[in-house]
C-alpha atoms as a PDB file:
ATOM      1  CA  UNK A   1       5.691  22.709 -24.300  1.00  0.00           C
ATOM      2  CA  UNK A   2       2.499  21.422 -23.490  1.00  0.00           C
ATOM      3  CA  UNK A   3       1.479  20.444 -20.220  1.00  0.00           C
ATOM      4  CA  UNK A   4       0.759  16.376 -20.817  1.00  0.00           C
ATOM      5  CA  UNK A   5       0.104  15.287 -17.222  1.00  0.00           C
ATOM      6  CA  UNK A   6      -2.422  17.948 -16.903  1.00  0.00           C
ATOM      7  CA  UNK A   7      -3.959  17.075 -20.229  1.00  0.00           C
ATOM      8  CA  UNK A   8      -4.228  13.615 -19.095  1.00  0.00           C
ATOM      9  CA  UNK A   9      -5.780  14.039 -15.637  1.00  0.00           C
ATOM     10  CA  UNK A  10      -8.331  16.235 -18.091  1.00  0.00           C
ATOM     11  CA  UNK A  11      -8.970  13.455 -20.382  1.00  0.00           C
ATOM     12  CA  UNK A  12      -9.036  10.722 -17.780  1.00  0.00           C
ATOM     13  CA  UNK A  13     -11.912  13.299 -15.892  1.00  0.00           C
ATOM     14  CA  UNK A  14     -13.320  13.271 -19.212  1.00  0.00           C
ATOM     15  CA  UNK A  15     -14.185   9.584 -19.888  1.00  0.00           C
ATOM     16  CA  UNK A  16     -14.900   8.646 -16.013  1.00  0.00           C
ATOM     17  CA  UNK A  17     -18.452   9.188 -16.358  1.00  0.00           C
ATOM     18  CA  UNK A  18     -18.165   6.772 -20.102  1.00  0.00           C
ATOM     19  CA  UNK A  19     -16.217   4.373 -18.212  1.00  0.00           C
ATOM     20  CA  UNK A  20     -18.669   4.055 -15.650  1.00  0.00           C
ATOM     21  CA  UNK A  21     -21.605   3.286 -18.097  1.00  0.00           C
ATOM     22  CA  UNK A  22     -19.608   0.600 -20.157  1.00  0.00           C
ATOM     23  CA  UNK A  23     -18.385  -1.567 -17.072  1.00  0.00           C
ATOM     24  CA  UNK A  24     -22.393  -1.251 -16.257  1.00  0.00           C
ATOM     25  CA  UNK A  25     -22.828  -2.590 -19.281  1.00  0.00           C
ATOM     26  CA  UNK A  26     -20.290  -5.149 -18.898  1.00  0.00           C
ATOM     27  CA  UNK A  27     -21.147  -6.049 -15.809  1.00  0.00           C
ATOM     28  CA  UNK A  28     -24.782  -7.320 -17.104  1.00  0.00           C
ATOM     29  CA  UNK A  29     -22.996  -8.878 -20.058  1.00  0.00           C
ATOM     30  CA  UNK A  30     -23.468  -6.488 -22.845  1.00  0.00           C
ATOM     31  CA  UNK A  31     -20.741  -7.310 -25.911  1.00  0.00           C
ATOM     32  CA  UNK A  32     -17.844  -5.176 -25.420  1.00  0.00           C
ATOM     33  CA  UNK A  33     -17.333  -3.427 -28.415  1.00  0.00           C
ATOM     34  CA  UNK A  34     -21.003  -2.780 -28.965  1.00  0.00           C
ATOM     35  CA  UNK A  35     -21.034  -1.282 -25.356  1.00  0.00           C
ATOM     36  CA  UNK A  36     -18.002   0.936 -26.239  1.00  0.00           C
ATOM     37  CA  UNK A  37     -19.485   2.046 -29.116  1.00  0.00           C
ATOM     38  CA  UNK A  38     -22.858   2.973 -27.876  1.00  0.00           C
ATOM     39  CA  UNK A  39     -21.556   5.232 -25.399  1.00  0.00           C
ATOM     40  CA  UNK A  40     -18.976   6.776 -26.694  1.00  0.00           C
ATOM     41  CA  UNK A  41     -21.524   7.685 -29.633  1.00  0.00           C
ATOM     42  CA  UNK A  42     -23.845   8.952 -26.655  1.00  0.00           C
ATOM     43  CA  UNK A  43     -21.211  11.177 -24.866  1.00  0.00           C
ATOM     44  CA  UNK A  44     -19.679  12.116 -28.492  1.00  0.00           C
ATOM     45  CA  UNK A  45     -16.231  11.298 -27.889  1.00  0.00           C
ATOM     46  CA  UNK A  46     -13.427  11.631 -30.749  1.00  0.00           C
ATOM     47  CA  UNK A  47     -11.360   8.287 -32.148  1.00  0.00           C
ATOM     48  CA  UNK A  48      -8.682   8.885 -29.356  1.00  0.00           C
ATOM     49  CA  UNK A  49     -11.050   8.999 -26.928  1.00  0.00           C
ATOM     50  CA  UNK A  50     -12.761   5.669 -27.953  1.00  0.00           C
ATOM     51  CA  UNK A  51      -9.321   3.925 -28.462  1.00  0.00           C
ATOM     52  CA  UNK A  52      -8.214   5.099 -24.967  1.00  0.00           C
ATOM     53  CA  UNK A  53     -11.475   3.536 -23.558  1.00  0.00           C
ATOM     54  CA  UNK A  54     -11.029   0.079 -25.683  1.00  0.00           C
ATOM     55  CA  UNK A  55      -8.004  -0.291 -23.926  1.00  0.00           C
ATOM     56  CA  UNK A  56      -8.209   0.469 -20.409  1.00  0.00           C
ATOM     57  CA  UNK A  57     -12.101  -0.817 -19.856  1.00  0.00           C
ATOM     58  CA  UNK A  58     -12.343  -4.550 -18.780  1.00  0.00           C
ATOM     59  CA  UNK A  59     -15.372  -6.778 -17.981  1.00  0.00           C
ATOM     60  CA  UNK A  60     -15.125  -7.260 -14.712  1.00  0.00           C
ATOM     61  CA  UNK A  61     -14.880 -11.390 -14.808  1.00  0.00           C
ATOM     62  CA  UNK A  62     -12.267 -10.732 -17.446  1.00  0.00           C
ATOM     63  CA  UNK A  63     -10.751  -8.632 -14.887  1.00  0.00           C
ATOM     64  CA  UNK A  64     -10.432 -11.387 -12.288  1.00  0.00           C
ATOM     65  CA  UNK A  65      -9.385 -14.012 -14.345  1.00  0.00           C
ATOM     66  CA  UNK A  66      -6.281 -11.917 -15.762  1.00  0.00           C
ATOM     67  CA  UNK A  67      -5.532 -10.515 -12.434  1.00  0.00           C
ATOM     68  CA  UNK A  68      -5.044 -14.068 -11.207  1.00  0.00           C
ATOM     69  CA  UNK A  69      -2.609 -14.730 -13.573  1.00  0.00           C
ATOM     70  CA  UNK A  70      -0.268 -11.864 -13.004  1.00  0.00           C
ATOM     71  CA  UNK A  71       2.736 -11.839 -11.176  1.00  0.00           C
ATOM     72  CA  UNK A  72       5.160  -9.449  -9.573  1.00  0.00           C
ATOM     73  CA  UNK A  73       8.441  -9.066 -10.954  1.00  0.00           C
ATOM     74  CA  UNK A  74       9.740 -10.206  -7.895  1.00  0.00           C
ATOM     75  CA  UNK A  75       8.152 -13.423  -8.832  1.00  0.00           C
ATOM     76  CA  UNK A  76      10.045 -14.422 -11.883  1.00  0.00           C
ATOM     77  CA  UNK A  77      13.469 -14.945 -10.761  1.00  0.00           C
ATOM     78  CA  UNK A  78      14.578 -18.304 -11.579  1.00  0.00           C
ATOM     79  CA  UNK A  79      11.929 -18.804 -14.421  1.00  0.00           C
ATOM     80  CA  UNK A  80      11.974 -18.765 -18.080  1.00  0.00           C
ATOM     81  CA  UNK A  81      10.541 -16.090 -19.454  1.00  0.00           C
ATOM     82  CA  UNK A  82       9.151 -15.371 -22.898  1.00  0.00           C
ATOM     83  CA  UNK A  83       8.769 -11.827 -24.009  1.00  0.00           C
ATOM     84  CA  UNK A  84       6.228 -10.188 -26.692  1.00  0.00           C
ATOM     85  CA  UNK A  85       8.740  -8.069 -27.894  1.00  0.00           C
ATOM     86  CA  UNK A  86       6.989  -5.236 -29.377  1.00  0.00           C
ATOM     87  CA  UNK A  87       4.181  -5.191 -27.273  1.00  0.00           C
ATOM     88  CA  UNK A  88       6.971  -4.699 -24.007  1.00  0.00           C
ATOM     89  CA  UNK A  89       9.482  -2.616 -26.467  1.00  0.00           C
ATOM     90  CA  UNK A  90       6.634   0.185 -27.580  1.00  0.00           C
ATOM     91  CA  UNK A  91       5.544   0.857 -23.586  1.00  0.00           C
ATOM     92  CA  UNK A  92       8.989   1.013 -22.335  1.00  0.00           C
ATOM     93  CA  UNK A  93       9.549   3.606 -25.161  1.00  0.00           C
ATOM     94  CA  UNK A  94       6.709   5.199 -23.959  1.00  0.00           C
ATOM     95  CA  UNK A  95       7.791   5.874 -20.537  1.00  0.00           C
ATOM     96  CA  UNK A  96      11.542   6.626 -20.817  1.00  0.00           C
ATOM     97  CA  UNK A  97      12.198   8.344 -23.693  1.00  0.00           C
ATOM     98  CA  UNK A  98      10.527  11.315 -22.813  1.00  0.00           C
ATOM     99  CA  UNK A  99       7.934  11.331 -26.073  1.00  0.00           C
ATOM    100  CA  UNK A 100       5.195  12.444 -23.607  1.00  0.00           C
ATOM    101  CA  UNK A 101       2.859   9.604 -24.489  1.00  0.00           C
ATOM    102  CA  UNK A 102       0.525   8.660 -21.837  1.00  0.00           C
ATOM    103  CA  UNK A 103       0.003   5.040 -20.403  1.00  0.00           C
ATOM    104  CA  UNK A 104      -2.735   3.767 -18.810  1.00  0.00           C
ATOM    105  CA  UNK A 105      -3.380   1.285 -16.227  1.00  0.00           C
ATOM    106  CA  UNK A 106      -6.451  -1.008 -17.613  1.00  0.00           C
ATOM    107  CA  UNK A 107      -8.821  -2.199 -15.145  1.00  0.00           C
ATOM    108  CA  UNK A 108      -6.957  -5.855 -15.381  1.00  0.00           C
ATOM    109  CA  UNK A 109      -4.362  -4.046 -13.871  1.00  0.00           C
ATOM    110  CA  UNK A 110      -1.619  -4.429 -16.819  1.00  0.00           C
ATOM    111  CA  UNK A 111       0.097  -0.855 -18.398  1.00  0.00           C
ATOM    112  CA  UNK A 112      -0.915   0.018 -22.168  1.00  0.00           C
ATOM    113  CA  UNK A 113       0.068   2.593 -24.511  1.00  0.00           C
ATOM    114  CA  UNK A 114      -2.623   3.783 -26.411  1.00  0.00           C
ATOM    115  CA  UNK A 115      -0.857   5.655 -29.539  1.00  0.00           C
ATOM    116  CA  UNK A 116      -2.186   2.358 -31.826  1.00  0.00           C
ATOM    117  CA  UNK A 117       1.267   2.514 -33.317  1.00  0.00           C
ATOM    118  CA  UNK A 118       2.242  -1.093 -33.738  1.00  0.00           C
ATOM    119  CA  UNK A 119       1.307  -1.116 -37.541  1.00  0.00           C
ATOM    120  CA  UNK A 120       3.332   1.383 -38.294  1.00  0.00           C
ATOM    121  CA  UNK A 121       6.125   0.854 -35.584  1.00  0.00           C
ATOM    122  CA  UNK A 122       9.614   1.493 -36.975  1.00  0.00           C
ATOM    123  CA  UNK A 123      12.532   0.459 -35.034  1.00  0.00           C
ATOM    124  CA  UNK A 124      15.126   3.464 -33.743  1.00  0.00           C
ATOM    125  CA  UNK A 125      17.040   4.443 -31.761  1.00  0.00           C
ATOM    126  CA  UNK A 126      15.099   4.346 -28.955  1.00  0.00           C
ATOM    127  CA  UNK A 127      14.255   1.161 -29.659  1.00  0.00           C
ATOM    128  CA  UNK A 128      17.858  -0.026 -28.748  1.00  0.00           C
ATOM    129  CA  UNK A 129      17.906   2.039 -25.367  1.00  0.00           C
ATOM    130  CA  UNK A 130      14.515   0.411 -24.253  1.00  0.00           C
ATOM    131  CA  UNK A 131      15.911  -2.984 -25.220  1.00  0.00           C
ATOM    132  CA  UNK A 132      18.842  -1.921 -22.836  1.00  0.00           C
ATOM    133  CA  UNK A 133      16.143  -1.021 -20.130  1.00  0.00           C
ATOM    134  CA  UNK A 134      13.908  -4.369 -20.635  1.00  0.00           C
ATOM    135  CA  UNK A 135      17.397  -6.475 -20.636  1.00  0.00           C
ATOM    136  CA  UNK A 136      18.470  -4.503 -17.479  1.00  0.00           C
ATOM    137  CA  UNK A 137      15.302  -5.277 -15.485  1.00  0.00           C
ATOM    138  CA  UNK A 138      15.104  -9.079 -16.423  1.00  0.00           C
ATOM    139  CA  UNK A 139      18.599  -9.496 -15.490  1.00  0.00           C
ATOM    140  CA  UNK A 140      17.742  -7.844 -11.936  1.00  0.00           C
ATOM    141  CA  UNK A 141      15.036  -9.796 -11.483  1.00  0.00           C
ATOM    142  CA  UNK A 142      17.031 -12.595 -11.944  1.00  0.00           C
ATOM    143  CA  UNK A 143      15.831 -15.080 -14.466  1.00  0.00           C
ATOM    144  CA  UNK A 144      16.879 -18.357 -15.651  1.00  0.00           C
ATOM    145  CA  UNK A 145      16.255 -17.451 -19.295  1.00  0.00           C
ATOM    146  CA  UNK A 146      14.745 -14.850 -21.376  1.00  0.00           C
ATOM    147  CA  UNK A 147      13.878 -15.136 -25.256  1.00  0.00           C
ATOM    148  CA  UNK A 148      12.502 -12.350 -26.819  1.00  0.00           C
ATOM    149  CA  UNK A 149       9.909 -12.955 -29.552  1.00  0.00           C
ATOM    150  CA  UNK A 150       9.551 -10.500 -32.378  1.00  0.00           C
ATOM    151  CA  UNK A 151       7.023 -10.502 -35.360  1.00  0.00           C
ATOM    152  CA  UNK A 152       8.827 -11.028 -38.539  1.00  0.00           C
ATOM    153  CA  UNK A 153       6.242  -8.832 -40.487  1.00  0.00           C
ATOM    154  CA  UNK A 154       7.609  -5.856 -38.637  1.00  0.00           C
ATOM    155  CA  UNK A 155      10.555  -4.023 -40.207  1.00  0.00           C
ATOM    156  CA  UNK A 156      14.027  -4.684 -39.151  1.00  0.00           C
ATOM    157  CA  UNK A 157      12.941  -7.513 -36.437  1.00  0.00           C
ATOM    158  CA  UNK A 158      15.671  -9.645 -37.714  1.00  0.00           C
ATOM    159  CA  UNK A 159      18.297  -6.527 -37.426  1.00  0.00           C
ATOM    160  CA  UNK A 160      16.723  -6.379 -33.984  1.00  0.00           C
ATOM    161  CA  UNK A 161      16.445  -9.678 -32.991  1.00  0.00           C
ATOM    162  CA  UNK A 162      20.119  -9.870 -33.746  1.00  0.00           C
ATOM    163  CA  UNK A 163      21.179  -7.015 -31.851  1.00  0.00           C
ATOM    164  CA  UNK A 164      19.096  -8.371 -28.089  1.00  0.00           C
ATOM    165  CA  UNK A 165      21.213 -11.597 -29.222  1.00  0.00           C
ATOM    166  CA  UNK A 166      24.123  -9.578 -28.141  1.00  0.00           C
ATOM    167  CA  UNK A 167      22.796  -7.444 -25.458  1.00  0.00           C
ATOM    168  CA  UNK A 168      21.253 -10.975 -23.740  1.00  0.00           C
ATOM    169  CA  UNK A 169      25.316 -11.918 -23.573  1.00  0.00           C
ATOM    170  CA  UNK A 170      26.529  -8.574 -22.435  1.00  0.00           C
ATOM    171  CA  UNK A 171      23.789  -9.079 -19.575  1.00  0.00           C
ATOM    172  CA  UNK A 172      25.031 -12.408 -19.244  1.00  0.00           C
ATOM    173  CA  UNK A 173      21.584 -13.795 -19.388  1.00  0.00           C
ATOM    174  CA  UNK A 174      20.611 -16.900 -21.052  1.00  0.00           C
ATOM    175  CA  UNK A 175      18.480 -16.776 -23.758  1.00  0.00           C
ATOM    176  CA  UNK A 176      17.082 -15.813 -27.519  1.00  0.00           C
ATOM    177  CA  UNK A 177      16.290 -13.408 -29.616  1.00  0.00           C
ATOM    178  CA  UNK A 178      13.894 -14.425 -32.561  1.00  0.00           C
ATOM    179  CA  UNK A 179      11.476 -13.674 -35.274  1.00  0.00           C
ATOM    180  CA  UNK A 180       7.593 -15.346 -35.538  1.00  0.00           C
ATOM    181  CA  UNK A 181       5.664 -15.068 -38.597  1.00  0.00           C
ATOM    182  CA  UNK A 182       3.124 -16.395 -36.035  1.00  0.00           C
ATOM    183  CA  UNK A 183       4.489 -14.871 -32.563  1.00  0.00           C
ATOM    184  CA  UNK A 184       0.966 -14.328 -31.193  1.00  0.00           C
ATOM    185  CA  UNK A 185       0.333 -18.581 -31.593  1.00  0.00           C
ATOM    186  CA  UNK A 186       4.158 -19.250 -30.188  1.00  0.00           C
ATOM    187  CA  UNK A 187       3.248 -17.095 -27.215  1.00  0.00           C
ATOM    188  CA  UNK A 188       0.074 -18.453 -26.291  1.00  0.00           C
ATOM    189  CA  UNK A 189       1.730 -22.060 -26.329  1.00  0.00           C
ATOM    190  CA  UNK A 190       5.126 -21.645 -24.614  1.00  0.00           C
ATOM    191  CA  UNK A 191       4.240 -24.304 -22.135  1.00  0.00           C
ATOM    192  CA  UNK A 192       2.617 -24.020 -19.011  1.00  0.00           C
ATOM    193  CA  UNK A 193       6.073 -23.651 -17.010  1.00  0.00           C
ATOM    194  CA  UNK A 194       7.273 -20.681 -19.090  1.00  0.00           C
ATOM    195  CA  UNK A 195       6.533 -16.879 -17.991  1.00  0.00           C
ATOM    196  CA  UNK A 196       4.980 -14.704 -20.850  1.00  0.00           C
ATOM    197  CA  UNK A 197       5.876 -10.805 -20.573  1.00  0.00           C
ATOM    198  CA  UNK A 198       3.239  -9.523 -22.069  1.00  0.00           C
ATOM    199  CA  UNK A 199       0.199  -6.438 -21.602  1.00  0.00           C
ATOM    200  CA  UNK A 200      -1.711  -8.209 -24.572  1.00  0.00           C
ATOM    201  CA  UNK A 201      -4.983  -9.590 -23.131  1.00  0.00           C
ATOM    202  CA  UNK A 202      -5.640 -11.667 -26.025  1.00  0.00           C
ATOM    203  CA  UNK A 203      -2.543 -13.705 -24.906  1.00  0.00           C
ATOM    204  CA  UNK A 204      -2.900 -13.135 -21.246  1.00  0.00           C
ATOM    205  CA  UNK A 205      -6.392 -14.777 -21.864  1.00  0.00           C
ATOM    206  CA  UNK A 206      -4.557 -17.563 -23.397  1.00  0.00           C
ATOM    207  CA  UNK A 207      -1.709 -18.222 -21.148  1.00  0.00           C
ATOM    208  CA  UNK A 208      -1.531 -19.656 -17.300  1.00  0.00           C
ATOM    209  CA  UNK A 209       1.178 -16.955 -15.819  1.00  0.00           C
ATOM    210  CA  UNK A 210       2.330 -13.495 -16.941  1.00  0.00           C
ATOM    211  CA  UNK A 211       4.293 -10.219 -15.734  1.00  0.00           C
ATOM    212  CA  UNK A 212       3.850  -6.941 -17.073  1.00  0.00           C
ATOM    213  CA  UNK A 213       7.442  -5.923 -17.497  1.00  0.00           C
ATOM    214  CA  UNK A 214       6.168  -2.187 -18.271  1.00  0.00           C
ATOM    215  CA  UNK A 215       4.267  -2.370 -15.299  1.00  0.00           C
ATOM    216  CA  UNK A 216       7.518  -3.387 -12.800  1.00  0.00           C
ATOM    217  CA  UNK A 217       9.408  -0.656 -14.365  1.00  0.00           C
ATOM    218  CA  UNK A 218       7.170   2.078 -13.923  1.00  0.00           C
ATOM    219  CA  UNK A 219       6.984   0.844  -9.946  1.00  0.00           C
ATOM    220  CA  UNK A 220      10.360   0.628 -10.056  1.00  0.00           C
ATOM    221  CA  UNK A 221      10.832   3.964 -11.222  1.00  0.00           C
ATOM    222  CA  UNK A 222       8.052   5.684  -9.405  1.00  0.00           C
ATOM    223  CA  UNK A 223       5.957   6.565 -12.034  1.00  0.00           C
ATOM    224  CA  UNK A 224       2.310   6.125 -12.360  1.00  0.00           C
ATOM    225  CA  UNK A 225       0.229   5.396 -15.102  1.00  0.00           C
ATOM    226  CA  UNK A 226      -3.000   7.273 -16.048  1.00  0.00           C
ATOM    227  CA  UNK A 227      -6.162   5.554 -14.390  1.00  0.00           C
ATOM    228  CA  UNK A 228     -10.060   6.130 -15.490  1.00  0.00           C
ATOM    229  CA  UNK A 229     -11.627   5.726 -12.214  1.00  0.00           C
END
């Protein structure tokens, strides 16, 4: 079996001195993407590389502005909270179902997977067991209410939405399970008194509060995610 976390603390060596050069860039306000792509083409790094890069490097007033917004899991009890489903689903996967898939800790401080799976995401089993996980951990933490939002465009989210339905009971936690054809807009305006659990920094952008559910289950767990420093 291959060694990942080795392969990982190799990779992450790999794109330190990249990473360095595009938060330069950042930093003087260079576009994003064009930054990325400019020196990734310069230190000739493959697709994987570039992905891995687009999702962990943040401008650093983006980087403020998000961190702001975050809160610790021990910060939600009592509060409704709205979930992205698949965005929280696919990292809790990630991490506990032993697939070896690396996550990363962006420089916003919020955990990502960086397989750029969701398009082709199908729900299985281990789908249901980290629904189990990200039930378990809300209902720890203590929440008023929980609905979980799925994309209808995805298949089987009304299968899946039906099965949290009775999961959020068996946790005896209030709540929803539902399908969006729009989830991204119903996120972004859940109201400004309503927790969104979310690593998505479109919608963190968008929203005034949010945990990283992935995030308070990897602390919980002891694990640690894959930095660039």
């Amino acid at each position: 079996m291959p060694d990942y976390g080795h392969e990982m603390q190799d990779t992450a060596r790999k794109l330190s001195d990249p990473a360095r050069d595009i938060r330069y860039l950042l930093k003087r306000n260079y576009p994003r993407s064009s930054s990325i792509n400019f020196v990734s083409n310069h230190y000739r790094l493959s697709e994987k590389e570039r992905h891995i890069l687009t999702r962990v490097i943040v401008a650093p007033n983006v980087v403020d502005s998000r961190s702001r917004k975050q809160l610790e899991c021990t910060d939600i009890k009592g509060r409704d909270v709205i979930v992205d489903g698949y965005n929280v689903l696919i990292t809790i996967e990630n991490m506990l179902v032993l697939k070896n898939e690396p996550l990363w800790l962006g420089d916003d401080g919020y955990v990502r997977d960086t397989r750029g799976v969701f398009r082709n995401y199908a729900v299985t089993d281990t789908t249901y067991q980290a629904v189990d996980a990200m039930l378990a951990l809300l209902a720890e933490c203590k929440v008023r209410s929980a609905t979980i939002l799925l994309d209808s465009q995805m298949s089987n989210s009304g299968k899946l939405a039906r099965f949290i339905r009775i999961k959020l009971t068996e946790c005896l936690l209030d709540g929803d399970a539902r399908t969006s054809r729009h989830a991204d807009f119903d996120l972004k305006n859940a109201g400004s008194s309503v927790v969104v659990a979310t690593a998505d920094g479109v919608i963190i952008d968008a929203v005034r509060e949010v945990v990283d559910i992935g995030r308070c289950m990897m602390e919980k767990r002891r694990l640690k995610a894959n930095r660039i420093a």
